[in-house]
PDB file of N, CA and C in Angstrom:
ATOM      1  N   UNK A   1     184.820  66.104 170.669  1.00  0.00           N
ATOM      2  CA  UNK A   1     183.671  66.681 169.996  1.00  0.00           C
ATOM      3  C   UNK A   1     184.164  67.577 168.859  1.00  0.00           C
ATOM      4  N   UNK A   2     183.625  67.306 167.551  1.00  0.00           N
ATOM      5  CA  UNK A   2     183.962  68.104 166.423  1.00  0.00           C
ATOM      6  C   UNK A   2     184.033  69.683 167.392  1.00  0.00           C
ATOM      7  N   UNK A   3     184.493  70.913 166.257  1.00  0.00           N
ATOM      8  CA  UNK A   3     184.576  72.417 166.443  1.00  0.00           C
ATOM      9  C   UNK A   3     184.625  72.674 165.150  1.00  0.00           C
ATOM     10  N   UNK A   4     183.830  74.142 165.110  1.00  0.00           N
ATOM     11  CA  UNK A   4     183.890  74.733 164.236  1.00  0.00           C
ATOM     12  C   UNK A   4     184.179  76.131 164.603  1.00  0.00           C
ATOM     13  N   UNK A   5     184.437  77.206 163.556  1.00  0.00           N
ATOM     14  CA  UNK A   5     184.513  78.331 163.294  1.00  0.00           C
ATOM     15  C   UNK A   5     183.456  79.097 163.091  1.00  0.00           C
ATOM     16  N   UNK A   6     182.308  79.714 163.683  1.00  0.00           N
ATOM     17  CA  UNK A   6     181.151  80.192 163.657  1.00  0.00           C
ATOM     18  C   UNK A   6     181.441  81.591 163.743  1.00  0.00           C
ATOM     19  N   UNK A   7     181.310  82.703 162.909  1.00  0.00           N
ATOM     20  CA  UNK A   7     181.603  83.842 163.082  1.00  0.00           C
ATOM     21  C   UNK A   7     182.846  84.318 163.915  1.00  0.00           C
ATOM     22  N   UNK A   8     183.826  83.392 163.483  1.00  0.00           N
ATOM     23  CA  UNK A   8     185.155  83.798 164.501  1.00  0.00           C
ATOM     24  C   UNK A   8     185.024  83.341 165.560  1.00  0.00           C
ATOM     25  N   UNK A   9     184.241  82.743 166.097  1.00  0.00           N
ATOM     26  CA  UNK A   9     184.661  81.899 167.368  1.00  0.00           C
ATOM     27  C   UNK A   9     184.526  80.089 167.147  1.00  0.00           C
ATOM     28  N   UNK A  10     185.051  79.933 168.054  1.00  0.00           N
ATOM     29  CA  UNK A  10     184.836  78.200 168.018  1.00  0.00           C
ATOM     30  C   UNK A  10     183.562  77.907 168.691  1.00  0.00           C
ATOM     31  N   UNK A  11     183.195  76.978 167.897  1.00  0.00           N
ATOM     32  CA  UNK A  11     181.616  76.176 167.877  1.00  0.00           C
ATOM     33  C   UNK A  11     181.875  74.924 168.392  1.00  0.00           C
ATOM     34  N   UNK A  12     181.570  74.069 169.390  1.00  0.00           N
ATOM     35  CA  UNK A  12     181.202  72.874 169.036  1.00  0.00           C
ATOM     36  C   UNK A  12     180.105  72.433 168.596  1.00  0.00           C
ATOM     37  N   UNK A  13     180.052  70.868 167.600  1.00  0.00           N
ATOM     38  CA  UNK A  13     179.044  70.781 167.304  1.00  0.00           C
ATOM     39  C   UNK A  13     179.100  69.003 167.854  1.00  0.00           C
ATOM     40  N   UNK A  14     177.341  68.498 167.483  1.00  0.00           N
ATOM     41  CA  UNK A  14     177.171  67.457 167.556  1.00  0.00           C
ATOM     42  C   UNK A  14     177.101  66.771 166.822  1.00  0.00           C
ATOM     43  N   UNK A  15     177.850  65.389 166.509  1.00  0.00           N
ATOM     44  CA  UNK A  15     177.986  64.174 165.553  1.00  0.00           C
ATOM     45  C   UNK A  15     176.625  64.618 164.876  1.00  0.00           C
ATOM     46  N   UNK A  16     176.793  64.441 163.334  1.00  0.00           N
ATOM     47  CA  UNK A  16     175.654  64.563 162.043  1.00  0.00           C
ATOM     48  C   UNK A  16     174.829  65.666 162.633  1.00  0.00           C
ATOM     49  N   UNK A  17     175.557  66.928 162.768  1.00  0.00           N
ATOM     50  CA  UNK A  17     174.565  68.201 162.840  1.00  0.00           C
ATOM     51  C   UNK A  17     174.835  68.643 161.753  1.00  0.00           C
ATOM     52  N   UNK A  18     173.329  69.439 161.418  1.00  0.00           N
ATOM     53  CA  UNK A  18     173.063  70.152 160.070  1.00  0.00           C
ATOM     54  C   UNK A  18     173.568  71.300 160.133  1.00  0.00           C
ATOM     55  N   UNK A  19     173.703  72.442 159.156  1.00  0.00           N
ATOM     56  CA  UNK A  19     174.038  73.797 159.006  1.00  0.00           C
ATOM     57  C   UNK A  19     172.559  74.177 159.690  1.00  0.00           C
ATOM     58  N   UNK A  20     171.397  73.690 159.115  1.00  0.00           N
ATOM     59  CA  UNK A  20     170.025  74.292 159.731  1.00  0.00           C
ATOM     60  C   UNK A  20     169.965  73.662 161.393  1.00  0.00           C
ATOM     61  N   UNK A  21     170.694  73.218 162.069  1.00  0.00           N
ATOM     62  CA  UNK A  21     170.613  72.903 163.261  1.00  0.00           C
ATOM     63  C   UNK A  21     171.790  73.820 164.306  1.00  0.00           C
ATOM     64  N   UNK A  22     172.682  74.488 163.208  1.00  0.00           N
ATOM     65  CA  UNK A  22     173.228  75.216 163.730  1.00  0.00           C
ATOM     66  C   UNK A  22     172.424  76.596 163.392  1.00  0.00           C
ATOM     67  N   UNK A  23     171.896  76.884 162.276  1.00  0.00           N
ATOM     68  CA  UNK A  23     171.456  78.237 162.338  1.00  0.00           C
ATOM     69  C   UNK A  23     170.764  78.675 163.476  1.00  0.00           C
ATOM     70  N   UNK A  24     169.701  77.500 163.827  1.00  0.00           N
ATOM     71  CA  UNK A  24     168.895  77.589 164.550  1.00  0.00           C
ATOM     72  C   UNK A  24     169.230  77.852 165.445  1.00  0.00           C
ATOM     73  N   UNK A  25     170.137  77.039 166.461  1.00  0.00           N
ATOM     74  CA  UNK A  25     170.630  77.431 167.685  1.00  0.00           C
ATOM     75  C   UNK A  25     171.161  78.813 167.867  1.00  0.00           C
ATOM     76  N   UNK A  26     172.164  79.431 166.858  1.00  0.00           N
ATOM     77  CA  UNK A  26     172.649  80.280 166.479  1.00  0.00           C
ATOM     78  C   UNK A  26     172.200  81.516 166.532  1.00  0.00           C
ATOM     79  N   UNK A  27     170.230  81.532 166.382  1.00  0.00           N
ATOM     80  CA  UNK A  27     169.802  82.598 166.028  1.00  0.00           C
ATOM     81  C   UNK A  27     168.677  82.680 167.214  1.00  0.00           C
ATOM     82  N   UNK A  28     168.796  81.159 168.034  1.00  0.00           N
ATOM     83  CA  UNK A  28     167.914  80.874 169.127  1.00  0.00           C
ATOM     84  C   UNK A  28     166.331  81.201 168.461  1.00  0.00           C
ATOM     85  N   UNK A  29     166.267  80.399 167.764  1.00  0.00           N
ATOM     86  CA  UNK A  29     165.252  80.215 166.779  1.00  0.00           C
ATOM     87  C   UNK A  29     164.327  79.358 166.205  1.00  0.00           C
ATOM     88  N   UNK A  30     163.315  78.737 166.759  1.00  0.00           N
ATOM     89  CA  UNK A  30     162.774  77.359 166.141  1.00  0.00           C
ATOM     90  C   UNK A  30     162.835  77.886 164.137  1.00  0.00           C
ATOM     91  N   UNK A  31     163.472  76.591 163.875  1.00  0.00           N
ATOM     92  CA  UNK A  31     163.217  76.661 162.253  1.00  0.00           C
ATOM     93  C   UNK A  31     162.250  75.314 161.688  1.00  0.00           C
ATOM     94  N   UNK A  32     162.077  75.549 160.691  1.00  0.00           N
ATOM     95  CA  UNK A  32     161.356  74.210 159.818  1.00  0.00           C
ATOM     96  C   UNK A  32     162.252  73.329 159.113  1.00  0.00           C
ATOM     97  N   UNK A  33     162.030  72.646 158.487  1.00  0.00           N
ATOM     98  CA  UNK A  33     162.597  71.630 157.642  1.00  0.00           C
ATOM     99  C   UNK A  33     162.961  72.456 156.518  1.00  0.00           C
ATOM    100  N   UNK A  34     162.332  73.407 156.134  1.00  0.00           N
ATOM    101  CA  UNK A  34     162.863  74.154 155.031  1.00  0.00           C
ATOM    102  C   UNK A  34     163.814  75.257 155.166  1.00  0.00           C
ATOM    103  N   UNK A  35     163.971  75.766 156.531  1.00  0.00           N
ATOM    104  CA  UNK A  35     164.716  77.072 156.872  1.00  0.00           C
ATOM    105  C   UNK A  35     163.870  77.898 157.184  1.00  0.00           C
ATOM    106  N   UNK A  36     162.676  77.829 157.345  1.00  0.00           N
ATOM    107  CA  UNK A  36     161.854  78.972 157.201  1.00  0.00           C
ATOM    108  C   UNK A  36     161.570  78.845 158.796  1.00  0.00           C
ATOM    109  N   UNK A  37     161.351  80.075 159.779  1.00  0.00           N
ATOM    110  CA  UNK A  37     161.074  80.448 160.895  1.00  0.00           C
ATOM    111  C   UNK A  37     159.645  79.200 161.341  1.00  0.00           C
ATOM    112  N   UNK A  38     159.429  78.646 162.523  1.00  0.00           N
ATOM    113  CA  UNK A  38     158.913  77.776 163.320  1.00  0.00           C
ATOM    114  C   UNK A  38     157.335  78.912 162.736  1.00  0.00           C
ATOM    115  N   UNK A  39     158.028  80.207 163.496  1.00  0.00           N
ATOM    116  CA  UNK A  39     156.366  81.455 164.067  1.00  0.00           C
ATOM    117  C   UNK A  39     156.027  81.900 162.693  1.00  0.00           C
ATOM    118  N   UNK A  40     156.429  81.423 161.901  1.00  0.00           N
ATOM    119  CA  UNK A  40     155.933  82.290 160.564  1.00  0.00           C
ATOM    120  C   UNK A  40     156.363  83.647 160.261  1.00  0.00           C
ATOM    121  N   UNK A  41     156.965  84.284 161.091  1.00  0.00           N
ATOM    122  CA  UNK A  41     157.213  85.761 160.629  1.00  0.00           C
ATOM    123  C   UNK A  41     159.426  85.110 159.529  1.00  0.00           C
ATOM    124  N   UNK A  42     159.429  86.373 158.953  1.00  0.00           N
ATOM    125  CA  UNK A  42     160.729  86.381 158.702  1.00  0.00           C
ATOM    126  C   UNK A  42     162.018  86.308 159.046  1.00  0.00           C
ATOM    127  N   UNK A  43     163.310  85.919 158.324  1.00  0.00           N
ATOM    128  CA  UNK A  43     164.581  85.246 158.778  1.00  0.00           C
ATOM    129  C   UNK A  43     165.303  86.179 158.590  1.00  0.00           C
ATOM    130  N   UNK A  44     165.537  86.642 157.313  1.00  0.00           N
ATOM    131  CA  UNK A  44     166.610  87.793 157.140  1.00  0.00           C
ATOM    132  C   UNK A  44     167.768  87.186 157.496  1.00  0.00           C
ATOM    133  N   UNK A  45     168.268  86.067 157.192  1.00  0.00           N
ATOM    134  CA  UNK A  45     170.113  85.416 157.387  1.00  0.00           C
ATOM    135  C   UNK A  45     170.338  84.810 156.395  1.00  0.00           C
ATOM    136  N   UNK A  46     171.621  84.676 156.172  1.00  0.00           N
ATOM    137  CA  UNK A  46     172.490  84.589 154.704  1.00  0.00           C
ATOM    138  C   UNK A  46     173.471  83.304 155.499  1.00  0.00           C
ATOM    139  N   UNK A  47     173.668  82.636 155.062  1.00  0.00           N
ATOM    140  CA  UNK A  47     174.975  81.900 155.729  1.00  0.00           C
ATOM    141  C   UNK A  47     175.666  81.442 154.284  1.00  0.00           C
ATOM    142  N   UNK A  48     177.224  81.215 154.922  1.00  0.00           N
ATOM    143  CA  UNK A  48     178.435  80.773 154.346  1.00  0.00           C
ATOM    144  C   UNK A  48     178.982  79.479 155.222  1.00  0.00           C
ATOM    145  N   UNK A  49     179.559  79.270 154.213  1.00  0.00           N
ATOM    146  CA  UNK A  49     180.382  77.306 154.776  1.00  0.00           C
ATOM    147  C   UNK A  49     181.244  77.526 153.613  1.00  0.00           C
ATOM    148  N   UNK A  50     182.522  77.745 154.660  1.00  0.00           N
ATOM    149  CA  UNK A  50     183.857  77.707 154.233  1.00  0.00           C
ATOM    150  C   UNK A  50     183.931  78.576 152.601  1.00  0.00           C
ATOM    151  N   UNK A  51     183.154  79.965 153.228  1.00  0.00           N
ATOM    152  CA  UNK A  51     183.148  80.533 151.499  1.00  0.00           C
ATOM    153  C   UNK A  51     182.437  80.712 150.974  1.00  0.00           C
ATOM    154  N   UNK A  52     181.608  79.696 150.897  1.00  0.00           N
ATOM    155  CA  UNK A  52     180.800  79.903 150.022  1.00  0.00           C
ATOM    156  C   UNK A  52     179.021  79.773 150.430  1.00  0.00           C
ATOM    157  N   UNK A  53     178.149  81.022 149.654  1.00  0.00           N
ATOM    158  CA  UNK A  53     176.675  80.699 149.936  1.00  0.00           C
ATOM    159  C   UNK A  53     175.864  79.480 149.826  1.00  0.00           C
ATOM    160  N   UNK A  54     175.375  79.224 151.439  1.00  0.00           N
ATOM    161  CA  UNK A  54     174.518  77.669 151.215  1.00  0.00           C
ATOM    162  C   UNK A  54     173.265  78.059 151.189  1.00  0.00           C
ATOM    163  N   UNK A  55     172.314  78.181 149.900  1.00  0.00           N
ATOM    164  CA  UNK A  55     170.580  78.299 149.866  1.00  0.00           C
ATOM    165  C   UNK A  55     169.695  77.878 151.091  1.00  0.00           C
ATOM    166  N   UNK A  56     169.310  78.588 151.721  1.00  0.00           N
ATOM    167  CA  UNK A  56     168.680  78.095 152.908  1.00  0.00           C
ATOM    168  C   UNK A  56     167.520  76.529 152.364  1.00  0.00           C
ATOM    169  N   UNK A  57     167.536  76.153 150.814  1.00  0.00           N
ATOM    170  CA  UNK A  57     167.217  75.081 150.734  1.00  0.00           C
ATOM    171  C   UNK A  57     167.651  73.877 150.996  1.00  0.00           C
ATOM    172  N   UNK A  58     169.295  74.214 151.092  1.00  0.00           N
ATOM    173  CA  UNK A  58     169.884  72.866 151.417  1.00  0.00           C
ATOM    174  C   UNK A  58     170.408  72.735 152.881  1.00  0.00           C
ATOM    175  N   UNK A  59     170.165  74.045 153.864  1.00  0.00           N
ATOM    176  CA  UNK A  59     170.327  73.943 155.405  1.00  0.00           C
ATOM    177  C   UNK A  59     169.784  72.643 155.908  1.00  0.00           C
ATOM    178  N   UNK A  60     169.284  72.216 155.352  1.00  0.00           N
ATOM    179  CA  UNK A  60     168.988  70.727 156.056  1.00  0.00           C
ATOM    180  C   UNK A  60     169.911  69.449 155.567  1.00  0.00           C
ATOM    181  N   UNK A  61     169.769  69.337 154.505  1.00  0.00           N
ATOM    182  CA  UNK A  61     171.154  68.240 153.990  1.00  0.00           C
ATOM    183  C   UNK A  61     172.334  68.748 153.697  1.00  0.00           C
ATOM    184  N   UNK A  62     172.685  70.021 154.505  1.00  0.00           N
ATOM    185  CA  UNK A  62     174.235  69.822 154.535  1.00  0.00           C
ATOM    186  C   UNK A  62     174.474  69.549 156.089  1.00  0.00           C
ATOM    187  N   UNK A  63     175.812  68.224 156.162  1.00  0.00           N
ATOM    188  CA  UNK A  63     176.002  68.206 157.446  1.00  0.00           C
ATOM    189  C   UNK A  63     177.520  68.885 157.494  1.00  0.00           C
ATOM    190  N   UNK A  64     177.844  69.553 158.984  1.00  0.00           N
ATOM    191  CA  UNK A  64     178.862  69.872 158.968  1.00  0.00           C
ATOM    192  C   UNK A  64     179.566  68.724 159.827  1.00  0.00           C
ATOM    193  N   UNK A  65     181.284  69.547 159.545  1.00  0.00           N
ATOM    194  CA  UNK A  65     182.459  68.494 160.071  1.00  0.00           C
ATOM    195  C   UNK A  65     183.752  69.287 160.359  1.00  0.00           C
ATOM    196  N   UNK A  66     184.333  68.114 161.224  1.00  0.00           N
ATOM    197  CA  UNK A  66     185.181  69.261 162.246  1.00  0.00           C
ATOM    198  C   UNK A  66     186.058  70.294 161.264  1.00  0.00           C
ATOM    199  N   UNK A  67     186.341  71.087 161.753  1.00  0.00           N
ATOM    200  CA  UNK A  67     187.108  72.164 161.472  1.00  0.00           C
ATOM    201  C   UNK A  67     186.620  73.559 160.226  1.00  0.00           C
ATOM    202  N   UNK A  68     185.152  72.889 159.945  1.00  0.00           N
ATOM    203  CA  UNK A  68     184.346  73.822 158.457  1.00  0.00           C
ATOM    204  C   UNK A  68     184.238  75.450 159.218  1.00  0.00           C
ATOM    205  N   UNK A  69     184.483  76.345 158.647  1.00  0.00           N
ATOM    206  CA  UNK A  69     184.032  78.104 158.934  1.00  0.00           C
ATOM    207  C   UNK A  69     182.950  78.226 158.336  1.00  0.00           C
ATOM    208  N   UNK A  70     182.195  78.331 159.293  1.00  0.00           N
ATOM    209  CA  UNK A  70     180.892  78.980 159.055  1.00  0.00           C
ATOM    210  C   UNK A  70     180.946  80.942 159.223  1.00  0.00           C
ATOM    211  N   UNK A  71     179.837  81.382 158.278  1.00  0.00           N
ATOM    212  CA  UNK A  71     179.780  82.853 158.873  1.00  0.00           C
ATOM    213  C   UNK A  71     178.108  82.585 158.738  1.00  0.00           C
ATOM    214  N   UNK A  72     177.191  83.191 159.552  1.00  0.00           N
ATOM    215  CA  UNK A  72     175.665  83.638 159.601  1.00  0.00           C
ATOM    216  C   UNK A  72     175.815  85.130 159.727  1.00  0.00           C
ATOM    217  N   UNK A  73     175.164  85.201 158.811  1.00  0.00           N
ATOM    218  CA  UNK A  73     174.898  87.455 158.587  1.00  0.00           C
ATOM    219  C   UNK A  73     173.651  87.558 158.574  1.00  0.00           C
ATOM    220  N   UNK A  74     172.709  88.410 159.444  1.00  0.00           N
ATOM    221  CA  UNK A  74     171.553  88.891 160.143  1.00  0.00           C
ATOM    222  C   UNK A  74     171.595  90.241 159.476  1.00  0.00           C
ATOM    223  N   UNK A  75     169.982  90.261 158.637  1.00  0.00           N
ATOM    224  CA  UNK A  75     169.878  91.652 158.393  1.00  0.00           C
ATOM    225  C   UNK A  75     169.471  92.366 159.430  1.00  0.00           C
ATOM    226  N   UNK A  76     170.036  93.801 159.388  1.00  0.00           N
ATOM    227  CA  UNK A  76     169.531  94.286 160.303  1.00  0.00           C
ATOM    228  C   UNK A  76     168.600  95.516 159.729  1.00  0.00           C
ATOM    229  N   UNK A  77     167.728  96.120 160.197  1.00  0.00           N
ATOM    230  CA  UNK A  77     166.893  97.282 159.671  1.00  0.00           C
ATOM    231  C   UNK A  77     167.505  98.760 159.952  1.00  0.00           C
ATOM    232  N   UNK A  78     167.205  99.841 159.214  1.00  0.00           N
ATOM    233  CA  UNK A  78     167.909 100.761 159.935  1.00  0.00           C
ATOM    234  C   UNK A  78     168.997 101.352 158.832  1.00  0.00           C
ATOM    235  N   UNK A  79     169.904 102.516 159.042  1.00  0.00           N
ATOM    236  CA  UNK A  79     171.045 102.811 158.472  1.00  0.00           C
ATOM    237  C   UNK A  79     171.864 103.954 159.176  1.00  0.00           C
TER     238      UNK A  79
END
């Protein structure tokens, strides 16, 4: 089974999974086809693939593959 690098730990993933199929799981989160939250309220996450920012527009047609570093960053409220 592919692995990835998900915030410093190893991920497995499943044959032709999306970045938006990992966010999701990730954030234990129903998402949409667009990235946008299932419940309608807000996301507040940023993700990276191998570096660089992926637009939560293309979380759906990017697929990942073994060995890619992902990071997901969660705003948090507060200071």
């Amino acid at each position: 089974m592919p692995t990835l690098a998900v915030n410093g730990a190893a991920h497995p993933i499943e044959d032709d999974a999306s970045l938006l199929d990992l966010v999701a799981q990730t954030i234990d989160r129903p998402l949409t086809a667009d990235g946008t939250p299932a419940d309608g309220g807000r996301l507040g996450v940023a993700v990276a693939l191998d570096s660089t920012v992926v637009p939560r527009s293309r979380w759906q047609h990017t697929r990942l593959v073994d060995g890619q570093t992902v990071e997901i960053i969660t705003a948090m409220q507060g200071g």
